[in-house]
Protein backbone atom coordinates (compact mmCIF):
# COMPACT_ATOMS: atom_id res chain seq x y z
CA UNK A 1 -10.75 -10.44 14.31
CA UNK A 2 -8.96 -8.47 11.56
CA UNK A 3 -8.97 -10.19 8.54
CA UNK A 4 -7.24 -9.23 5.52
CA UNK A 5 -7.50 -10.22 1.82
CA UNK A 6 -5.35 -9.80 -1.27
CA UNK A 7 -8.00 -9.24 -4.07
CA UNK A 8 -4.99 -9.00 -6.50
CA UNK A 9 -0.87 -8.91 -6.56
CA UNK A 10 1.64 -9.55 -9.52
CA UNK A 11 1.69 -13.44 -8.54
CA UNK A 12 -0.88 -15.68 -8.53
CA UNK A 13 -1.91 -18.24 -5.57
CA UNK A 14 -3.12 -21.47 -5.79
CA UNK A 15 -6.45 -20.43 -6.78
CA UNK A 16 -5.73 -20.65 -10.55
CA UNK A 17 -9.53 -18.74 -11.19
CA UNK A 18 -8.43 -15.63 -10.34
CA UNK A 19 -6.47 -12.95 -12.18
CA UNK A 20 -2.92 -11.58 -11.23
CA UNK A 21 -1.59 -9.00 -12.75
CA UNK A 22 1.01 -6.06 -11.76
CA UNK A 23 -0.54 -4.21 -8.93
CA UNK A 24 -1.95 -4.49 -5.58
CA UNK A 25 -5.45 -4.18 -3.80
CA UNK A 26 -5.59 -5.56 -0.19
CA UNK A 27 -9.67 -5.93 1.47
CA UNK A 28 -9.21 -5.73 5.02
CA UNK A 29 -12.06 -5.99 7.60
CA UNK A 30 -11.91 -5.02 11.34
CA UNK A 31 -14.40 -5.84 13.36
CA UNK A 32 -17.81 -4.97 11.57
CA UNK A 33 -15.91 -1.97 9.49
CA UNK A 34 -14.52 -3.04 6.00
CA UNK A 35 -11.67 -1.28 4.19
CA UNK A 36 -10.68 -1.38 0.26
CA UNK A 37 -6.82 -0.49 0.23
CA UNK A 38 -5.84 0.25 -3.21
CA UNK A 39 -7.77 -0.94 -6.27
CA UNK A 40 -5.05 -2.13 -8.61
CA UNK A 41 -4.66 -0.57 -11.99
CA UNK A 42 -7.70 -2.40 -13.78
CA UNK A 43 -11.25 -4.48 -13.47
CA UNK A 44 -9.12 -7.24 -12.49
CA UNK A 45 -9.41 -6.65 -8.26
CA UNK A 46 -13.45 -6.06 -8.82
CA UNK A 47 -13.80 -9.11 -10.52
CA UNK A 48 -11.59 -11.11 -7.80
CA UNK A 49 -13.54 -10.56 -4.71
CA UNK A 50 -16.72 -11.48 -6.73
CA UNK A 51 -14.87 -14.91 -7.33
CA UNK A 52 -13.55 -14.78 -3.60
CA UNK A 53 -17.34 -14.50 -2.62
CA UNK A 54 -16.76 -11.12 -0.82
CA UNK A 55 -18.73 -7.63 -1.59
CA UNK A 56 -17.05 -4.79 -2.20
CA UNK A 57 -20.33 -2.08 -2.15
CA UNK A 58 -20.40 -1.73 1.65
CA UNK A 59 -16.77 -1.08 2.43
CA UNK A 60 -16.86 1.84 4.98
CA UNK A 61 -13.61 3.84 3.14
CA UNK A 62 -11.64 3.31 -0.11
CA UNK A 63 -7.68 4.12 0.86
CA UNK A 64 -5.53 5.23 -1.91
CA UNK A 65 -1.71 4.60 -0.88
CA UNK A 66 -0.73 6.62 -4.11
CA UNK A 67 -1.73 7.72 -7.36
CA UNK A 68 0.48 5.40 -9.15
CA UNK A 69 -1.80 3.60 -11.75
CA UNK A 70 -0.94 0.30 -10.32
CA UNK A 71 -2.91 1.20 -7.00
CA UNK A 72 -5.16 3.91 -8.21
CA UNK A 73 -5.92 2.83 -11.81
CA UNK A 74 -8.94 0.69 -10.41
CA UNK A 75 -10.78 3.01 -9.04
CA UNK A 76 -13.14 4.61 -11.41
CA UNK A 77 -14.17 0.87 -12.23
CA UNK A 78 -14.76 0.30 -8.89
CA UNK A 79 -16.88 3.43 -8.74
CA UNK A 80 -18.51 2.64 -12.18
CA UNK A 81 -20.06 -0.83 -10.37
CA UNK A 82 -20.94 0.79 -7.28
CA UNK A 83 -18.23 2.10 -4.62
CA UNK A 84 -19.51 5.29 -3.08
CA UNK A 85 -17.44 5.01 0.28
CA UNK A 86 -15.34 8.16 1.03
CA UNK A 87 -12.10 8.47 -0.44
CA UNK A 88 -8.38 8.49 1.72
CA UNK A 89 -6.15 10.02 -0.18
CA UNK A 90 -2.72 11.81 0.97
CA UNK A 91 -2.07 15.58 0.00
CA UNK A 92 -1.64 16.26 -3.84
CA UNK A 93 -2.21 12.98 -5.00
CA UNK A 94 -3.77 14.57 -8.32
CA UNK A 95 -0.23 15.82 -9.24
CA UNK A 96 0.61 13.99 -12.59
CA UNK A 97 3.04 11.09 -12.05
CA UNK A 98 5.72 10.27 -14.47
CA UNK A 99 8.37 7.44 -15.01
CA UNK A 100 12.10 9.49 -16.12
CA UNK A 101 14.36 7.80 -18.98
CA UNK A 102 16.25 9.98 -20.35
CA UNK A 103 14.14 12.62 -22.75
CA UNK A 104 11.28 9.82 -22.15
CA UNK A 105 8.53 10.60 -19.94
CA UNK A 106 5.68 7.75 -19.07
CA UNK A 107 3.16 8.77 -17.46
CA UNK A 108 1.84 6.42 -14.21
CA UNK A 109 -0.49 8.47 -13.02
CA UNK A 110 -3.86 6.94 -11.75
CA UNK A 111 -5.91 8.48 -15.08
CA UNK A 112 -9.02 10.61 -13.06
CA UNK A 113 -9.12 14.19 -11.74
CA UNK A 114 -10.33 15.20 -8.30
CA UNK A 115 -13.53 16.22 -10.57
CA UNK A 116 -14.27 12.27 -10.12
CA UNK A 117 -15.54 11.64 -7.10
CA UNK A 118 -16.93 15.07 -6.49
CA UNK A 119 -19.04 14.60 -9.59
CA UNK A 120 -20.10 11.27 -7.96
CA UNK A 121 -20.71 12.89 -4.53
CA UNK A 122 -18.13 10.62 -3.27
CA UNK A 123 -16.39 12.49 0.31
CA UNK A 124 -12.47 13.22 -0.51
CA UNK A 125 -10.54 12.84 2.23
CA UNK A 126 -6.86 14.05 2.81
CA UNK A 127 -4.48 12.80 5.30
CA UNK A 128 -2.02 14.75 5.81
CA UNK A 129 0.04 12.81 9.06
CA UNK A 130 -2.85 11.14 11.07
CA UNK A 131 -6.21 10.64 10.04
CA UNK A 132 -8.68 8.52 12.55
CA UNK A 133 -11.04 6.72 10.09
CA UNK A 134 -12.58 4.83 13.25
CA UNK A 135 -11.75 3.52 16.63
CA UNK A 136 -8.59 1.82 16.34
CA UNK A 137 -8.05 2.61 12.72
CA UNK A 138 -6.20 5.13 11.35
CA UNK A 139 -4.82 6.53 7.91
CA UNK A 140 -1.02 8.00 8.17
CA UNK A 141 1.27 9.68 5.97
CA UNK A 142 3.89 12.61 5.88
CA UNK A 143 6.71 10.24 6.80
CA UNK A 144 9.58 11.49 8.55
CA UNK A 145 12.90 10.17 6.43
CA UNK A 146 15.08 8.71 9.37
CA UNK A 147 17.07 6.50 7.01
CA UNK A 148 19.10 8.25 4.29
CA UNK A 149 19.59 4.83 2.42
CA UNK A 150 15.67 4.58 1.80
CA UNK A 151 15.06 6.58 -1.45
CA UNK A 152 13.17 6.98 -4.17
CA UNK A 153 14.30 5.92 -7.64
CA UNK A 154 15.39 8.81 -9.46
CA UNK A 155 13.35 8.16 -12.31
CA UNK A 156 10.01 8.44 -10.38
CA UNK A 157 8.93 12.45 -11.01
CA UNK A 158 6.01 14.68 -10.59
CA UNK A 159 4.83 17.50 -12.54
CA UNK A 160 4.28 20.71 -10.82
CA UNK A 161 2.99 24.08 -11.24
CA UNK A 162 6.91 24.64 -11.80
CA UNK A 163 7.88 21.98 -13.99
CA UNK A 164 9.27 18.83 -13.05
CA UNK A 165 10.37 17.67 -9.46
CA UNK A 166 11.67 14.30 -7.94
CA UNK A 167 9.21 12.44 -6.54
CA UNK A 168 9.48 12.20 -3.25
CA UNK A 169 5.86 10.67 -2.56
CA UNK A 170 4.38 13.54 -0.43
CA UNK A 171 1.00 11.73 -1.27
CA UNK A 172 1.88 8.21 0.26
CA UNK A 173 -0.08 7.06 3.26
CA UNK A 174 -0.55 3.76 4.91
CA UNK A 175 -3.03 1.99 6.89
CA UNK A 176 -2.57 1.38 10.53
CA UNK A 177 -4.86 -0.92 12.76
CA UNK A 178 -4.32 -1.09 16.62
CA UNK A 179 -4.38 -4.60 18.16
CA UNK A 180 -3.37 -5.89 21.73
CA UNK A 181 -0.12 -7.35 20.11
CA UNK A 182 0.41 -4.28 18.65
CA UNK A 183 0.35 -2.39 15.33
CA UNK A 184 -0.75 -3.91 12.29
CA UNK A 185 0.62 -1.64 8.98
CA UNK A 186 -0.53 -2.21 5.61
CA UNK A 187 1.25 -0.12 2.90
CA UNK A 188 1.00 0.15 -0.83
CA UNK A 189 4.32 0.77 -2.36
CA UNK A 190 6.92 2.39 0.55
CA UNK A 191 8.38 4.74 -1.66
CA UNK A 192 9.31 6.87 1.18
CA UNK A 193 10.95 3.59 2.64
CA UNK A 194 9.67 1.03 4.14
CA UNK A 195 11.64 1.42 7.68
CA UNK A 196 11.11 5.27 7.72
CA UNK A 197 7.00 4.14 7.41
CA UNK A 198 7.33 1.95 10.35
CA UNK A 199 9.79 4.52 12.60
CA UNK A 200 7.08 7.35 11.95
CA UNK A 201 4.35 4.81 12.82
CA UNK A 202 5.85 4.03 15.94
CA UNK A 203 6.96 7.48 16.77
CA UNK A 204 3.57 8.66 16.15
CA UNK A 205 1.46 5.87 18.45
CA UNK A 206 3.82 5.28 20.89
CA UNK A 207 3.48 1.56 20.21
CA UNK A 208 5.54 -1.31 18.52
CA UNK A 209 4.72 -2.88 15.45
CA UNK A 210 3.24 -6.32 15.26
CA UNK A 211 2.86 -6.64 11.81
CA UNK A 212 3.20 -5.42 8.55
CA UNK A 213 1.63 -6.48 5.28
CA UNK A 214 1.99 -4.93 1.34
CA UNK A 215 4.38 -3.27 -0.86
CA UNK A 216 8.43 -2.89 0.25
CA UNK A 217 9.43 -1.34 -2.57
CA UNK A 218 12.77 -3.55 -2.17
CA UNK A 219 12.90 -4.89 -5.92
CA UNK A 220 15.66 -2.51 -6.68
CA UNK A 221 17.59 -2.56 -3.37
CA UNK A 222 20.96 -3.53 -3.57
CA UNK A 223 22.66 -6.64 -1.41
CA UNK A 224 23.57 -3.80 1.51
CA UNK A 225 20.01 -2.12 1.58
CA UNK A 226 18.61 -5.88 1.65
CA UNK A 227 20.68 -6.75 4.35
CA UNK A 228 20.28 -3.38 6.35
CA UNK A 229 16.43 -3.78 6.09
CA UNK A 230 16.18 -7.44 6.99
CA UNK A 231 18.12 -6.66 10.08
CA UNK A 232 16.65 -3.38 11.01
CA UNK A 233 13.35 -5.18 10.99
CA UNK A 234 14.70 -8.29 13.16
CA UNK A 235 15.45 -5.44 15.82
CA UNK A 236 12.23 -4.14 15.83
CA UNK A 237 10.68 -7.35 16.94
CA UNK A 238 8.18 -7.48 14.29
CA UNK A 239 6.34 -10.65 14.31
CA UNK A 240 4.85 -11.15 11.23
CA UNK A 241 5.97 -9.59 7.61
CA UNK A 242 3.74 -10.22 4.52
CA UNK A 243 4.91 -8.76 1.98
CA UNK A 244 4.18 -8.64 -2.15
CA UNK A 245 3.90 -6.78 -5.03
CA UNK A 246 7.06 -4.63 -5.53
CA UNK A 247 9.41 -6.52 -2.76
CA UNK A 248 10.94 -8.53 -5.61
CA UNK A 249 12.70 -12.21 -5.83
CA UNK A 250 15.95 -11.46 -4.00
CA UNK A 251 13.92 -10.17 -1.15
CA UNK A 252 12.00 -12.62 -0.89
CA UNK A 253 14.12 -15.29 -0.67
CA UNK A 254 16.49 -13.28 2.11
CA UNK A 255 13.16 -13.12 3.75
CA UNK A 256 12.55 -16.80 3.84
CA UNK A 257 15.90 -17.37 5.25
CA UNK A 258 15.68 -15.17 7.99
CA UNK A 259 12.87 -16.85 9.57
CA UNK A 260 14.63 -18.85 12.17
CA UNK A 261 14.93 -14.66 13.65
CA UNK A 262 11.84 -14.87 15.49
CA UNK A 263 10.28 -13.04 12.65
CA UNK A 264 7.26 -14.64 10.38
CA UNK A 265 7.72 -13.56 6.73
CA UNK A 266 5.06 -14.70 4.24
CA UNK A 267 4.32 -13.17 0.54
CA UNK A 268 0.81 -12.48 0.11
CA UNK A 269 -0.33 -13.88 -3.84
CA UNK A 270 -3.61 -12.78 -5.13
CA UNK A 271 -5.89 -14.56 -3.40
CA UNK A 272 -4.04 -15.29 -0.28
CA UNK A 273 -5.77 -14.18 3.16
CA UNK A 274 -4.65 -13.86 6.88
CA UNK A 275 -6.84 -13.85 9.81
CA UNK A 276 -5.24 -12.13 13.21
């Protein structure tokens, strides 16, 4: 059974004990292995899964899907009360991460140095386009960009060795789980867009996806892109969507109305769990 558990997402569930806030951290356990996927920006994820009754110290990895503070931010306090699994990162995910307006720069960047968890003794691991964490299991990044519609916002940039760049997420990676009905993807953000993540996926295994669970990235999407992803994703005969966390109202509610498509969309609050 893979079970998977949303220790914390902007919205909260019915569980009024726990703590939303803006972010995302997703437990998932296959089999007898145990993944954390992204620790949210604060304490707020830790002190969830106490409340949800589940332990966090003998997770077998800890997968970063970027170093945007709302995924990353959590991590030293996770580390601070006792997560020493390695760490899945995707190349140059210590570049500093900034939000554009104008002159402005904020910076989103998860707040630690690779010095972190080498200090620690904690493994650093780097996927580059396919990573095999265990049997079944496997980190992925270096999306290919089939759609031209899927981009970044423009005011998402990186700071280089030569200055400022566009930010084009070279350092987000996913989480893919094989199953007999077939993939199961669990993604942060999708800046690189959410169909090119599943195309690559399915490229790359050979194999349709089942399901797919976490951050779309569609909150700024206009009606077209909405409309052009809902029915890209119909096609591919996905047959569960779960998405949260940056997918945003309007998607949302498309989402709900598309489910006489054969397709099962659900948004995952904090708190909220599936079992496959």
């Amino acid at each position: 059974m893979i079970i998977l558990r949303t220790l914390l997402e902007n919205n909260l569930s019915r569980n009024r004990s726990l703590t939303a806030e803006h972010g995302l951290s997703f437990l998932v356990e296959a089999g007898d292995k145990k993944i954390l996927f992204d620790c949210s920006a604060g304490k707020a994820a830790r002190k969830n899964a106490e409340k949800m009754h589940v332990s966090l110290m003998d997770v077998d990895y800890v997968v970063l899907s970027h170093s945007h503070y709302d995924h990353a931010g959590g991590y030293p306090d996770m580390v601070f009360h006792g997560v020493c699994a390695p760490l899945v990162t995707g190349p140059r995910f210590f570049e500093e991460k900034y939000a554009r307006d104008g002159d402005k720069y904020t910076y989103l960047g998860c707040g630690f140095g690779p010095e972190f968890p080498e200090k620690r003794g904690i493994s650093h691991l780097v996927c580059e386009d396919k990573r095999r964490l265990f049997d079944g299991c496997y980190a992925v990044g270096g999306f290919e960009r089939t759609y031209a519609f899927e981009k970044p916002p423009a005011r998402f940039v990186r700071r280089t060795a030569d200055g400022m760049a566009a930010d084009d997420f070279p350092d987000e990676i996913c989480l893919v789980i094989e199953d007999d009905r077939g993939l199961i993807v669990i993604a942060g953000c999708s800046h690189p867009g959410i169909l090119n993540m599943i195309e690559t996926v399915r490229s790359r295994f050979g194999r349709p996806v089942y399901a797919i669970f976490g951050g779309s990235h569609l909150v700024e999407a206009d009606e077209a892109r909405l409309k052009a992803t809902m029915d890209k994703l119909r096609d591919m005969g996905i047959g569960m969507v779960g998405f949260n966390h940056c997918t945003g109202d309007a998607a949302q509610e498309r989402m709900r109305a598309e489910e006489e498509g054969g397709t099962v969309y659900t948004h995952l609050k904090t708190g909220d769990c599936i079992f496959l």
